[in-house]
PDB file of N, CA and C in Angstrom:
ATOM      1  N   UNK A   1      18.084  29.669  10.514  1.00  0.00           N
ATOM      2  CA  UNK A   1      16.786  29.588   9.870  1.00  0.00           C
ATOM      3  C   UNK A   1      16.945  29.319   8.376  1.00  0.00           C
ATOM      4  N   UNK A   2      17.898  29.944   7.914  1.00  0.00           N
ATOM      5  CA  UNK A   2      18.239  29.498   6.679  1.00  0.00           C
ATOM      6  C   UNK A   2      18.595  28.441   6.149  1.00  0.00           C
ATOM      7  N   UNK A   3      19.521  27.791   6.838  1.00  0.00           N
ATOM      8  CA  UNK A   3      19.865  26.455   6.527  1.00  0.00           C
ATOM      9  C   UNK A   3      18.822  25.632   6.578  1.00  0.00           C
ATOM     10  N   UNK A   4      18.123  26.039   7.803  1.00  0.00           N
ATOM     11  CA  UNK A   4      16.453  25.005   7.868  1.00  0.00           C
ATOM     12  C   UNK A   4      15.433  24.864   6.667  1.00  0.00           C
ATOM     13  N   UNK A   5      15.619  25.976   5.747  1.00  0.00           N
ATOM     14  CA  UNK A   5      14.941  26.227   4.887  1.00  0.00           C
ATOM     15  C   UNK A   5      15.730  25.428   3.603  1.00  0.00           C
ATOM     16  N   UNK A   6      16.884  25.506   3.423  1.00  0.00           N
ATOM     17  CA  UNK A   6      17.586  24.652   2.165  1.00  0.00           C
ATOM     18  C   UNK A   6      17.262  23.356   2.696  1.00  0.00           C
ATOM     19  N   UNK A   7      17.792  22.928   4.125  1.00  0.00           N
ATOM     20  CA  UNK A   7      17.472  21.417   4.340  1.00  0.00           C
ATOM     21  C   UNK A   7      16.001  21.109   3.743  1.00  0.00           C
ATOM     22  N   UNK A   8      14.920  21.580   3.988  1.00  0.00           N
ATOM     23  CA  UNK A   8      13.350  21.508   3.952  1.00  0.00           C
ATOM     24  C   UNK A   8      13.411  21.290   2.369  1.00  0.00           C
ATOM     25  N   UNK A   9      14.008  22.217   1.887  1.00  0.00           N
ATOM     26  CA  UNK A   9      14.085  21.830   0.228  1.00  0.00           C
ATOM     27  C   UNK A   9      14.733  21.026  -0.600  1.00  0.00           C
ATOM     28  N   UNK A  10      15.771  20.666   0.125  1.00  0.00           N
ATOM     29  CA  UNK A  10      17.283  19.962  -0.527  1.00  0.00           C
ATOM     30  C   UNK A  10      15.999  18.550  -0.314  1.00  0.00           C
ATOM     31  N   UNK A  11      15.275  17.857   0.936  1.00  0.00           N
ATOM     32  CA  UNK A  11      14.536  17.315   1.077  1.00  0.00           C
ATOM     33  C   UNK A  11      13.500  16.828   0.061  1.00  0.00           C
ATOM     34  N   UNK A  12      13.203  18.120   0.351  1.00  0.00           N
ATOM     35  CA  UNK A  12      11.850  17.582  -0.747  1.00  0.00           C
ATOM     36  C   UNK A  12      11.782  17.617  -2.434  1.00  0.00           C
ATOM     37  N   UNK A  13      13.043  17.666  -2.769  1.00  0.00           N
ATOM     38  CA  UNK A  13      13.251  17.798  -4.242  1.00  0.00           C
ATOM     39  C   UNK A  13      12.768  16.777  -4.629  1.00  0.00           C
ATOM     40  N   UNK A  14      13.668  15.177  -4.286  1.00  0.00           N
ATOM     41  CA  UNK A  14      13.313  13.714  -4.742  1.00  0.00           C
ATOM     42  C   UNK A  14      11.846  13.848  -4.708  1.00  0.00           C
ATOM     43  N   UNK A  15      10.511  14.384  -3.859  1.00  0.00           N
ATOM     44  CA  UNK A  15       9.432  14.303  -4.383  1.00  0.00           C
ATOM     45  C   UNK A  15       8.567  14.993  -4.843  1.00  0.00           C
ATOM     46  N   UNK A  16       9.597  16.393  -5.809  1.00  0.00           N
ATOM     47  CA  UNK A  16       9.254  16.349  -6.966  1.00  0.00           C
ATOM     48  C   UNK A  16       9.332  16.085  -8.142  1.00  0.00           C
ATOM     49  N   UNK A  17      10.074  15.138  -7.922  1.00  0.00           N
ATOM     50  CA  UNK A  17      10.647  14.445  -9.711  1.00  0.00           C
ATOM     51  C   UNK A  17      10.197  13.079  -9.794  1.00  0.00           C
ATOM     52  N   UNK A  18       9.013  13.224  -8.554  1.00  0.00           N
ATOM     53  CA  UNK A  18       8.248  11.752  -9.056  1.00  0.00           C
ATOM     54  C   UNK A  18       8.064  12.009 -10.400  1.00  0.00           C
ATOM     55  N   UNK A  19       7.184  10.911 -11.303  1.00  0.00           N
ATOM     56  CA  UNK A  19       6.421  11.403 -12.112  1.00  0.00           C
ATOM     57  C   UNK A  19       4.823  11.353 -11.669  1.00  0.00           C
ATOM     58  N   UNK A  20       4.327  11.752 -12.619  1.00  0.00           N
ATOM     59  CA  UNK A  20       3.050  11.825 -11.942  1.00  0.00           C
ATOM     60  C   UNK A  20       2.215  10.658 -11.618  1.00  0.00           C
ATOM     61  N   UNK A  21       2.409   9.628 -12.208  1.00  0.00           N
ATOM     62  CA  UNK A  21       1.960   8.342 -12.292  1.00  0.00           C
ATOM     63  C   UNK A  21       2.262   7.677 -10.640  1.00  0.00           C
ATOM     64  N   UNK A  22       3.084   8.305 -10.620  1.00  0.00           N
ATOM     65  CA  UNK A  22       3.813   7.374  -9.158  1.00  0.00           C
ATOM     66  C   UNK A  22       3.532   8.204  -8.120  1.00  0.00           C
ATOM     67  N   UNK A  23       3.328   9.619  -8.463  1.00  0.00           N
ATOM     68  CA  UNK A  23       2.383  10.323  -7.054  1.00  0.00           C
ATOM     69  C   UNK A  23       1.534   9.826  -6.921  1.00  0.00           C
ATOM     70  N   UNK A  24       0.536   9.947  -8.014  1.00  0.00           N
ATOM     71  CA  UNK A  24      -1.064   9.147  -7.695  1.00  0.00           C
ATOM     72  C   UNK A  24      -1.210   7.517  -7.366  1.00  0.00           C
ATOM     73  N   UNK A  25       0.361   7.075  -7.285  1.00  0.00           N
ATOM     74  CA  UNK A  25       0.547   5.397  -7.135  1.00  0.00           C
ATOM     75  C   UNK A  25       0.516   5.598  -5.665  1.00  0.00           C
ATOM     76  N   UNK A  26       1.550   6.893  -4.931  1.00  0.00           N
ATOM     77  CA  UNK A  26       1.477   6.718  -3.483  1.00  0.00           C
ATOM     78  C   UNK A  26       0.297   7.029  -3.088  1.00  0.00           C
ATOM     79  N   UNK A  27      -0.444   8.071  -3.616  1.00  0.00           N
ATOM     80  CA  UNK A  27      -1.755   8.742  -2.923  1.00  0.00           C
ATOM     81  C   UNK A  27      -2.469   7.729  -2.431  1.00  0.00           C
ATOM     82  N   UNK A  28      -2.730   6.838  -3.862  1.00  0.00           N
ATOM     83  CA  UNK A  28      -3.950   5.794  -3.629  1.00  0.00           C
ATOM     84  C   UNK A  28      -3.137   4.885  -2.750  1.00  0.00           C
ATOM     85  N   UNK A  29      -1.824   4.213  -2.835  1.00  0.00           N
ATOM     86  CA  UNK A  29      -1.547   3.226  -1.835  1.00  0.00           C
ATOM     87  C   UNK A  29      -1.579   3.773  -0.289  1.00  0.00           C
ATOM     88  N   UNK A  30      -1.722   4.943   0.101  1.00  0.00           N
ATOM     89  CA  UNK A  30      -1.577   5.617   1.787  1.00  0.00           C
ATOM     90  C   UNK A  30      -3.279   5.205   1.860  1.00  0.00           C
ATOM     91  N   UNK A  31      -4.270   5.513   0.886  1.00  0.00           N
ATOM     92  CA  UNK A  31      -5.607   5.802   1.199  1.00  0.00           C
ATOM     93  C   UNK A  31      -5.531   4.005   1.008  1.00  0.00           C
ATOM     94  N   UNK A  32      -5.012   3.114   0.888  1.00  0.00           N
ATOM     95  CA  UNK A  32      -5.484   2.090   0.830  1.00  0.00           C
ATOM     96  C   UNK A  32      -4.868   1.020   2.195  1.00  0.00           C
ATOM     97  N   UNK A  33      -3.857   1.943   2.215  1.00  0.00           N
ATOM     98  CA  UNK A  33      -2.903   0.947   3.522  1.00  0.00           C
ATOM     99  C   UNK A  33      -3.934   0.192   4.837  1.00  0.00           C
ATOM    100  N   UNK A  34      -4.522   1.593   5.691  1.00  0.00           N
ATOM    101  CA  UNK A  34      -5.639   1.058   6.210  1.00  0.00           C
ATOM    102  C   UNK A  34      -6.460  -0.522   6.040  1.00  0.00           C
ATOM    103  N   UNK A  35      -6.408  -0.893   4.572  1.00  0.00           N
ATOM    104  CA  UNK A  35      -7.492  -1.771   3.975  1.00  0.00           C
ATOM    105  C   UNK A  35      -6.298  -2.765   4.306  1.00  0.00           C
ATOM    106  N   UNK A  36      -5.349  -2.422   3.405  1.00  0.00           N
ATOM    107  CA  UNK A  36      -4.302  -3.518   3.252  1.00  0.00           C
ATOM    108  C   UNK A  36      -3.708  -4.316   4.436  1.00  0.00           C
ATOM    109  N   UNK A  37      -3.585  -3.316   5.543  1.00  0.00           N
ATOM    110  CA  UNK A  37      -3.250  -3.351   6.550  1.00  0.00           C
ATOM    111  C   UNK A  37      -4.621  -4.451   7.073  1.00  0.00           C
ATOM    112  N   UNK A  38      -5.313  -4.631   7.237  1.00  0.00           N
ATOM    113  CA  UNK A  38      -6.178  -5.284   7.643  1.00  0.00           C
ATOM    114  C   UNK A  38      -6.219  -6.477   6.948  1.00  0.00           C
ATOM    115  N   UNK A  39      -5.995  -7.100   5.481  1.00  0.00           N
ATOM    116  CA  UNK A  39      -6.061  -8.086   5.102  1.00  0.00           C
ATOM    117  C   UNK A  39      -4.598  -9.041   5.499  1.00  0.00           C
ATOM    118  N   UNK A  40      -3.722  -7.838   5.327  1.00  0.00           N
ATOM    119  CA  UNK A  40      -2.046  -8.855   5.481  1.00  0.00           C
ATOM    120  C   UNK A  40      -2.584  -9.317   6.914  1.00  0.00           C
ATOM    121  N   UNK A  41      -4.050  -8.988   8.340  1.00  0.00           N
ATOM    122  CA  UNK A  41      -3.453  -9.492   9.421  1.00  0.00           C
ATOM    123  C   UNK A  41      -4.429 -11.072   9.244  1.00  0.00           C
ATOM    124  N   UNK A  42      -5.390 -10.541   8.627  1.00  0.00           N
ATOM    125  CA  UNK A  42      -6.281 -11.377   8.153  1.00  0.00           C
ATOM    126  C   UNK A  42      -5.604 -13.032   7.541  1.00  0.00           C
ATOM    127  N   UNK A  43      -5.269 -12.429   6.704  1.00  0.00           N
ATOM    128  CA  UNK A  43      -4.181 -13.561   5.922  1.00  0.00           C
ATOM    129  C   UNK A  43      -3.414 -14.581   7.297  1.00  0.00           C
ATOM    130  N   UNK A  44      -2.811 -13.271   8.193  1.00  0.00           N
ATOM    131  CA  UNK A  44      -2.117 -14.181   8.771  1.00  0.00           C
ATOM    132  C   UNK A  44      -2.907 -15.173   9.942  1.00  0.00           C
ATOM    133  N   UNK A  45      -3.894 -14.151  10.436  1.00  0.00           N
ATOM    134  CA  UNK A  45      -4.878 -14.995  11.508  1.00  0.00           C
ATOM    135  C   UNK A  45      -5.289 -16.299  10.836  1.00  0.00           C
ATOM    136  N   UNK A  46      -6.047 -16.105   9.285  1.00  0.00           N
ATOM    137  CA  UNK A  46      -6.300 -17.611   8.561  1.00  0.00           C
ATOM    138  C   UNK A  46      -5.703 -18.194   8.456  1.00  0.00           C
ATOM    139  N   UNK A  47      -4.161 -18.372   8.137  1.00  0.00           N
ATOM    140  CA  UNK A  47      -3.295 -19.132   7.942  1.00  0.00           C
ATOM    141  C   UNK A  47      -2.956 -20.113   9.127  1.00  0.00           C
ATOM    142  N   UNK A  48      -2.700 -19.087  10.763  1.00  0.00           N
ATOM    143  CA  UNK A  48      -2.882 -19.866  11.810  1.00  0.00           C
ATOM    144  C   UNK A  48      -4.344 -20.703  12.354  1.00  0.00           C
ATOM    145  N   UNK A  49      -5.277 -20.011  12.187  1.00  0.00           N
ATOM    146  CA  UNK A  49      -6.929 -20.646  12.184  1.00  0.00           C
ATOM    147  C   UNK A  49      -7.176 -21.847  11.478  1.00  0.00           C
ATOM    148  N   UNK A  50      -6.280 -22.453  10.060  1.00  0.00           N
ATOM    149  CA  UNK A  50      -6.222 -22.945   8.874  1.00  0.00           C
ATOM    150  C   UNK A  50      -5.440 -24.337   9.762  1.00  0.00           C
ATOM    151  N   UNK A  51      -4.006 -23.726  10.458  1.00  0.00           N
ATOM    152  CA  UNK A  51      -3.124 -24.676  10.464  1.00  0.00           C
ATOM    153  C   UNK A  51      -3.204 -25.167  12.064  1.00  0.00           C
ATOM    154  N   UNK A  52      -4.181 -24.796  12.717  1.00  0.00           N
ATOM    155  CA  UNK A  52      -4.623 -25.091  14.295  1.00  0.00           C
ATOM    156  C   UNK A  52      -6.220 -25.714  14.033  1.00  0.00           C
ATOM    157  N   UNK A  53      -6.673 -25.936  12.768  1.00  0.00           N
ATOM    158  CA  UNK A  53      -7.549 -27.039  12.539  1.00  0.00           C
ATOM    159  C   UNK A  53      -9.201 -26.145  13.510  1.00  0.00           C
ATOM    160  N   UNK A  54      -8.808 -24.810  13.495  1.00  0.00           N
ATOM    161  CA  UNK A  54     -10.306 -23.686  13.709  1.00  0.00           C
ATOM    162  C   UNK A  54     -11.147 -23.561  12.596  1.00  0.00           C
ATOM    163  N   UNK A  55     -11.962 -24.339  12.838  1.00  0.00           N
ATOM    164  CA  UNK A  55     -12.997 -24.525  11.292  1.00  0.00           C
ATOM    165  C   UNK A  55     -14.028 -23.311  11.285  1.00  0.00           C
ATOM    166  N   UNK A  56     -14.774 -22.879  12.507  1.00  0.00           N
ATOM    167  CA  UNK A  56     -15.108 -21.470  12.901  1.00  0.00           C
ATOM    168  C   UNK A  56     -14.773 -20.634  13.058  1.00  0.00           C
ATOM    169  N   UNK A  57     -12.959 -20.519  13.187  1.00  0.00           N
ATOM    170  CA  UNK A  57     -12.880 -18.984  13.030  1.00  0.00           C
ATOM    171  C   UNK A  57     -11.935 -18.374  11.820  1.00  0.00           C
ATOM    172  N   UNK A  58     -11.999 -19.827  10.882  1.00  0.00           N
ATOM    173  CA  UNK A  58     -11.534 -19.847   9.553  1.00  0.00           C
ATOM    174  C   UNK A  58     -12.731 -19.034   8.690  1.00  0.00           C
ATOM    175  N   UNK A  59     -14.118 -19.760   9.311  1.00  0.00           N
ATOM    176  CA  UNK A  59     -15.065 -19.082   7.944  1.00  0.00           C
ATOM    177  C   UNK A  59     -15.591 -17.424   8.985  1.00  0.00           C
ATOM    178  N   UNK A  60     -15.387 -17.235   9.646  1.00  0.00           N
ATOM    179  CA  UNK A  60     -15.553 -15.964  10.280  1.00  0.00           C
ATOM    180  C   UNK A  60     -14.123 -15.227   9.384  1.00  0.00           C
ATOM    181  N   UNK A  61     -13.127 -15.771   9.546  1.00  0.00           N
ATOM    182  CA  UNK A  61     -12.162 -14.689   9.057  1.00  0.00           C
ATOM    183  C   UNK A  61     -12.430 -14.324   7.602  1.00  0.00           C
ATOM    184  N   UNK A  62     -12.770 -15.114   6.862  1.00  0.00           N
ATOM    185  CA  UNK A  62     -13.149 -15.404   5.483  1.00  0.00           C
ATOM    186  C   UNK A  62     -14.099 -14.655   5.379  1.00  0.00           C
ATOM    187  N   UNK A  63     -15.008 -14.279   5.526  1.00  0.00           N
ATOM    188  CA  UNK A  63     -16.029 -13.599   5.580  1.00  0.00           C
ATOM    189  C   UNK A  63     -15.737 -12.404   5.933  1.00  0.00           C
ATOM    190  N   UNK A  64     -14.914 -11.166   6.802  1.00  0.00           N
ATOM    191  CA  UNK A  64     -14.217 -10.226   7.293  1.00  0.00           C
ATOM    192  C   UNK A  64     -14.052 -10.030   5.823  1.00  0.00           C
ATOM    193  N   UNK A  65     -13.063 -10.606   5.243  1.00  0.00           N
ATOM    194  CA  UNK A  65     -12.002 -10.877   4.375  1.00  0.00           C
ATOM    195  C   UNK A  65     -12.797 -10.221   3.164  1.00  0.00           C
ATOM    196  N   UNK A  66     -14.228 -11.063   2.613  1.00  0.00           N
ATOM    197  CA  UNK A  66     -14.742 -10.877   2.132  1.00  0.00           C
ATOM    198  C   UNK A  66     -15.472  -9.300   1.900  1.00  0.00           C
ATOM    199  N   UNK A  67     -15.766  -9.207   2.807  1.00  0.00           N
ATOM    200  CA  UNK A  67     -16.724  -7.865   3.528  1.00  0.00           C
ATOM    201  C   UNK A  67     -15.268  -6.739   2.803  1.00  0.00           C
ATOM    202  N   UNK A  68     -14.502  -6.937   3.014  1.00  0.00           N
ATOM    203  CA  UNK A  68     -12.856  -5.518   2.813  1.00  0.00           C
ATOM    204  C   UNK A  68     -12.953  -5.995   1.003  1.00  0.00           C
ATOM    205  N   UNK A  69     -12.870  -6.960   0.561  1.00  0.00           N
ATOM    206  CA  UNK A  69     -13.040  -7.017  -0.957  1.00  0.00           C
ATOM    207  C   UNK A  69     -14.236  -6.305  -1.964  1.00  0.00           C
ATOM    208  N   UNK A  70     -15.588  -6.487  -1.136  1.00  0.00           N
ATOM    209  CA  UNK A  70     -16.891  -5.940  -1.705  1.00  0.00           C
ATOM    210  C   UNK A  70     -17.000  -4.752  -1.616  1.00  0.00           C
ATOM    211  N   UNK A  71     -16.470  -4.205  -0.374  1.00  0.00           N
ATOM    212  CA  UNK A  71     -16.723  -2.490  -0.824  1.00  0.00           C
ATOM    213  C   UNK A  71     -16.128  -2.343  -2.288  1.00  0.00           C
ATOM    214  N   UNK A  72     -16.903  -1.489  -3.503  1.00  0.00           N
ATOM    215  CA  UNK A  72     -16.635  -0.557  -3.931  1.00  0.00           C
ATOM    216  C   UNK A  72     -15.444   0.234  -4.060  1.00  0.00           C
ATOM    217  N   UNK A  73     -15.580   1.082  -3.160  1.00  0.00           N
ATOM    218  CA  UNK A  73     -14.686   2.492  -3.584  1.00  0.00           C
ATOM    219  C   UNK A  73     -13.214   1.311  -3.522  1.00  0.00           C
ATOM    220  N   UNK A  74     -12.949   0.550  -2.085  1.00  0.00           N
ATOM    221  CA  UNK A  74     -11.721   0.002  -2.111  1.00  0.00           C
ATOM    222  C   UNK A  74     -11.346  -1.068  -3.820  1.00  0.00           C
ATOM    223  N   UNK A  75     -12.287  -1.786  -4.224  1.00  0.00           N
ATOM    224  CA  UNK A  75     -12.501  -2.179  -5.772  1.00  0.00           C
ATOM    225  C   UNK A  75     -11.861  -1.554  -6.331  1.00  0.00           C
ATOM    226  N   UNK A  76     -12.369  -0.220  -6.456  1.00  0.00           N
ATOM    227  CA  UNK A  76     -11.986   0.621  -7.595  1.00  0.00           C
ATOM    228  C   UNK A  76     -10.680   1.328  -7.407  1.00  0.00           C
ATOM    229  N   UNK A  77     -10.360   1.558  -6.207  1.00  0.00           N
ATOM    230  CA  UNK A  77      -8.593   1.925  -5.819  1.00  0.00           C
ATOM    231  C   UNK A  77      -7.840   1.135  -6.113  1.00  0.00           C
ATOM    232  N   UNK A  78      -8.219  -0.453  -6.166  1.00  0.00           N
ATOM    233  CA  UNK A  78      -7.551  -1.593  -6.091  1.00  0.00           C
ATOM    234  C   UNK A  78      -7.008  -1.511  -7.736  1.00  0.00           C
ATOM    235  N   UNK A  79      -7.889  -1.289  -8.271  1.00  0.00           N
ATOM    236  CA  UNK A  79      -7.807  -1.627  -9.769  1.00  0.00           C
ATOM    237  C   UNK A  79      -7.178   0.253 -10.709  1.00  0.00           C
ATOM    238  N   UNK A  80      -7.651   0.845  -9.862  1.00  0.00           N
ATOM    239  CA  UNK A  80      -6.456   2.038 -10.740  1.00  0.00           C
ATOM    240  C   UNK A  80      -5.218   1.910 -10.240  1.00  0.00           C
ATOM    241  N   UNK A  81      -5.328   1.307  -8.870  1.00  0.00           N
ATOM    242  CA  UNK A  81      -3.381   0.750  -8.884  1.00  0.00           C
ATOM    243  C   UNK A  81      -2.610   0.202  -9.589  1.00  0.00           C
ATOM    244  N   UNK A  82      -3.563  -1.059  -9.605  1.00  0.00           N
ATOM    245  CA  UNK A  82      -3.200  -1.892 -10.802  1.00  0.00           C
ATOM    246  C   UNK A  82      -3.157  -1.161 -12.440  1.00  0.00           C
ATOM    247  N   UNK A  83      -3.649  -0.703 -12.771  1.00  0.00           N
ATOM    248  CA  UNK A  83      -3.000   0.104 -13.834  1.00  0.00           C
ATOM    249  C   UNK A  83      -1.914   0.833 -13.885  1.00  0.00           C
ATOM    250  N   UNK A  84      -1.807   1.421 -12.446  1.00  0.00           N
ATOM    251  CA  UNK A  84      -0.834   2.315 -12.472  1.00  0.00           C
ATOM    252  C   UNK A  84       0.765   1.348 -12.543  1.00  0.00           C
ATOM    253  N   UNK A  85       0.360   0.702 -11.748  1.00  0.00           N
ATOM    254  CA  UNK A  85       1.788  -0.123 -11.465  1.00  0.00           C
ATOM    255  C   UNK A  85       2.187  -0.695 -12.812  1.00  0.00           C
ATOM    256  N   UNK A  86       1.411  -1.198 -13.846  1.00  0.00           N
ATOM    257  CA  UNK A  86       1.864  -1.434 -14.945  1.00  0.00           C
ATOM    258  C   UNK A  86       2.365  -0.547 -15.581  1.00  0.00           C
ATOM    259  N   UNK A  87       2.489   1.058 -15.735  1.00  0.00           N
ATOM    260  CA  UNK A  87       2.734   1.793 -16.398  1.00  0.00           C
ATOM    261  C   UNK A  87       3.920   2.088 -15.496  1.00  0.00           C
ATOM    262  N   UNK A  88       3.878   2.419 -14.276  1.00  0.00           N
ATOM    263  CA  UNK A  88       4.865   2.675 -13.651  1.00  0.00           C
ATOM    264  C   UNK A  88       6.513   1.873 -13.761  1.00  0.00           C
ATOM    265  N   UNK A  89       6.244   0.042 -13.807  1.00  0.00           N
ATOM    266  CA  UNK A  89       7.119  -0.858 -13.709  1.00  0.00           C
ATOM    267  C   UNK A  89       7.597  -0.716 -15.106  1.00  0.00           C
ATOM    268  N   UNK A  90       7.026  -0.157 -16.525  1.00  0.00           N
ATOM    269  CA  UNK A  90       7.609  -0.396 -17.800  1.00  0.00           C
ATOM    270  C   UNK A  90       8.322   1.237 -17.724  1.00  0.00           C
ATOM    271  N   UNK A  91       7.966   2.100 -17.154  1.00  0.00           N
ATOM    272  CA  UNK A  91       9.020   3.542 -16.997  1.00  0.00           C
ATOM    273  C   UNK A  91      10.079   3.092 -16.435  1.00  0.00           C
ATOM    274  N   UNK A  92      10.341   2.070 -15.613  1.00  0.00           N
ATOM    275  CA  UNK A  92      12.214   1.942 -15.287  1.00  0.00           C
ATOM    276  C   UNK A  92      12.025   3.550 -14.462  1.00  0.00           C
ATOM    277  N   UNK A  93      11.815   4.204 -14.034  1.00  0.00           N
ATOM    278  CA  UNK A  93      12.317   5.488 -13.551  1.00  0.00           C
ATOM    279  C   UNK A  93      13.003   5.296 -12.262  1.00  0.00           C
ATOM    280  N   UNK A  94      13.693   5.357 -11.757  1.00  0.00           N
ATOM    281  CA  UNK A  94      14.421   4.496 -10.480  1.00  0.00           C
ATOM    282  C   UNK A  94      13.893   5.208  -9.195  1.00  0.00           C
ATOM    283  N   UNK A  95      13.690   6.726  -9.471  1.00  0.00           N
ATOM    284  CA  UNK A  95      13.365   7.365  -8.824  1.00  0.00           C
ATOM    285  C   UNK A  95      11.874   7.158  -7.920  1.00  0.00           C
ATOM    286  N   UNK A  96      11.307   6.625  -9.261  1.00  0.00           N
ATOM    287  CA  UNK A  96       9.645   6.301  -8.943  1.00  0.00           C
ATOM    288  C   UNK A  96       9.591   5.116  -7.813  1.00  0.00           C
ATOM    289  N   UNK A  97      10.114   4.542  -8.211  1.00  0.00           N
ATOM    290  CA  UNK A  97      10.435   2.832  -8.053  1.00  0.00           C
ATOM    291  C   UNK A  97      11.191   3.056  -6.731  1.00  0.00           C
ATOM    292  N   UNK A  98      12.012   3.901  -6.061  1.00  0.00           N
ATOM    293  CA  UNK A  98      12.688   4.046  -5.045  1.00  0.00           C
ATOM    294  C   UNK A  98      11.858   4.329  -3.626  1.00  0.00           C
ATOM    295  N   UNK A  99      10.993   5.748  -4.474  1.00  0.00           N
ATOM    296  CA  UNK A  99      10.263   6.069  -3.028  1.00  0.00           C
ATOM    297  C   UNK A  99       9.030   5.264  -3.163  1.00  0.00           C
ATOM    298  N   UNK A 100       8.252   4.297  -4.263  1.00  0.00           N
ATOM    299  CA  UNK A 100       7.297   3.635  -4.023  1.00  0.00           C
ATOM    300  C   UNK A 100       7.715   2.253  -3.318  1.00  0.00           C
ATOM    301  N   UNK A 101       8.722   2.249  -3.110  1.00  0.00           N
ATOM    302  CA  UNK A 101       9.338   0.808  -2.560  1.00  0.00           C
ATOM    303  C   UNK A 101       9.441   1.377  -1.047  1.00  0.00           C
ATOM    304  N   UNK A 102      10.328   2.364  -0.742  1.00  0.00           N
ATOM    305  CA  UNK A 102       9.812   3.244   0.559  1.00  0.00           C
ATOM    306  C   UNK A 102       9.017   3.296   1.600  1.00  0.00           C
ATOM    307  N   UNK A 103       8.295   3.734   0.772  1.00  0.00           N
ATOM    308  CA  UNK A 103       6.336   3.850   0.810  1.00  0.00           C
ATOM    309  C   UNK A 103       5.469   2.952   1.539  1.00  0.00           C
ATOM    310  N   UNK A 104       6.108   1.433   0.052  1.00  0.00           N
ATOM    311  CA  UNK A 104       5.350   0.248   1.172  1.00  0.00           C
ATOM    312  C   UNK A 104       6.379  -0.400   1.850  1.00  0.00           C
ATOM    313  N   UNK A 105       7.507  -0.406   2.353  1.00  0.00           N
ATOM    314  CA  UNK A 105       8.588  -1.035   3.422  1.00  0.00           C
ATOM    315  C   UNK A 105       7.935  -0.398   4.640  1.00  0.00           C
ATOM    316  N   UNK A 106       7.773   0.593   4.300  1.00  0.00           N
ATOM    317  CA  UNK A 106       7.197   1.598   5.824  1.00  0.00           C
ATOM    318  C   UNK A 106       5.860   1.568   5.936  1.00  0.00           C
ATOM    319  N   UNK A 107       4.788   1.109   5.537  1.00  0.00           N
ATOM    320  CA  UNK A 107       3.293   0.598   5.435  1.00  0.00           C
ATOM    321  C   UNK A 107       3.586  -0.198   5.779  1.00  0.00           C
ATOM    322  N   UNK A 108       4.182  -1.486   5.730  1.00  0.00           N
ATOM    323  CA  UNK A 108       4.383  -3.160   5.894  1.00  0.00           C
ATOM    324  C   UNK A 108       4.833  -2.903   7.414  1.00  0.00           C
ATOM    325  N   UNK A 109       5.563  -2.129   7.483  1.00  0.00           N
ATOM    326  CA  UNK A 109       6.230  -2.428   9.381  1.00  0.00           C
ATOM    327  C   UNK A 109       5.482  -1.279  10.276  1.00  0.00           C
ATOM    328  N   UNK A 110       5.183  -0.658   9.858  1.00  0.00           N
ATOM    329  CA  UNK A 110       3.850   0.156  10.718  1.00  0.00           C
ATOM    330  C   UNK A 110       2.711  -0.528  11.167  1.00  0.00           C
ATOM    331  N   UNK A 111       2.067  -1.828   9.964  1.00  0.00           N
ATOM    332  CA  UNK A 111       0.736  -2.642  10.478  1.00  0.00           C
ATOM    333  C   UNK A 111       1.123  -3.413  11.683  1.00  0.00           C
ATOM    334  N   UNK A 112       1.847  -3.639  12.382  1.00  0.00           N
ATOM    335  CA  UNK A 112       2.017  -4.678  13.028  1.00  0.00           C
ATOM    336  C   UNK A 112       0.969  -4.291  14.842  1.00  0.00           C
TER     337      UNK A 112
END
């Protein structure tokens, strides 16, 4: 039981020496994956819809597409990311940069 308990911690050290910038970078990217996850399939359905000469289910996808951009709240997640990531990429912290790379390798192969 003991050892279970150092493993559990030896574990979770790396995420506490995020900094804080890069916690709230993962928070918002998990609450956004969902979204994201839906445009990377989007992207790809248009691209084939685009290159199989589907003129109807090009502007149907486009429109989906559209509809995931106009919400709001996703807007506004979109754009404190984007801040964040600028502050994050000029810290160099390797640490940050390690498990946010992580983060989305394992978001990217989960949408499928």
């Amino acid at each position: 039981m003991n050892r279970l308990l150092l493993v559990l911690a030896l574990v979770s050290l790396p995420a506490m020496a995020l900094s804080p910038a890069a916690k709230e970078f993962m928070e918002i990217s998990a609450r956004l994956e969902p979204v994201q996850c839906d445009k990377r399939k989007l992207r790809r359905a248009l691209a084939f819809a685009g290159a199989e000469g589907r003129t109807a289910d090009v502007v149907k996808l486009r429109a989906r597409f559209a509809e995931l951009d106009a919400d709001p709240e996703t807007t506004r997640l979109e754009q404190r990311l984007a801040q964040l990531e600028k502050r994050i990429s000029a810290s160099r912290d390797a640490e940050d940069l390690d498990a946010i790379s992580f983060q989305q390798r394992k978001a990217f192969y989960s949408c499928e």
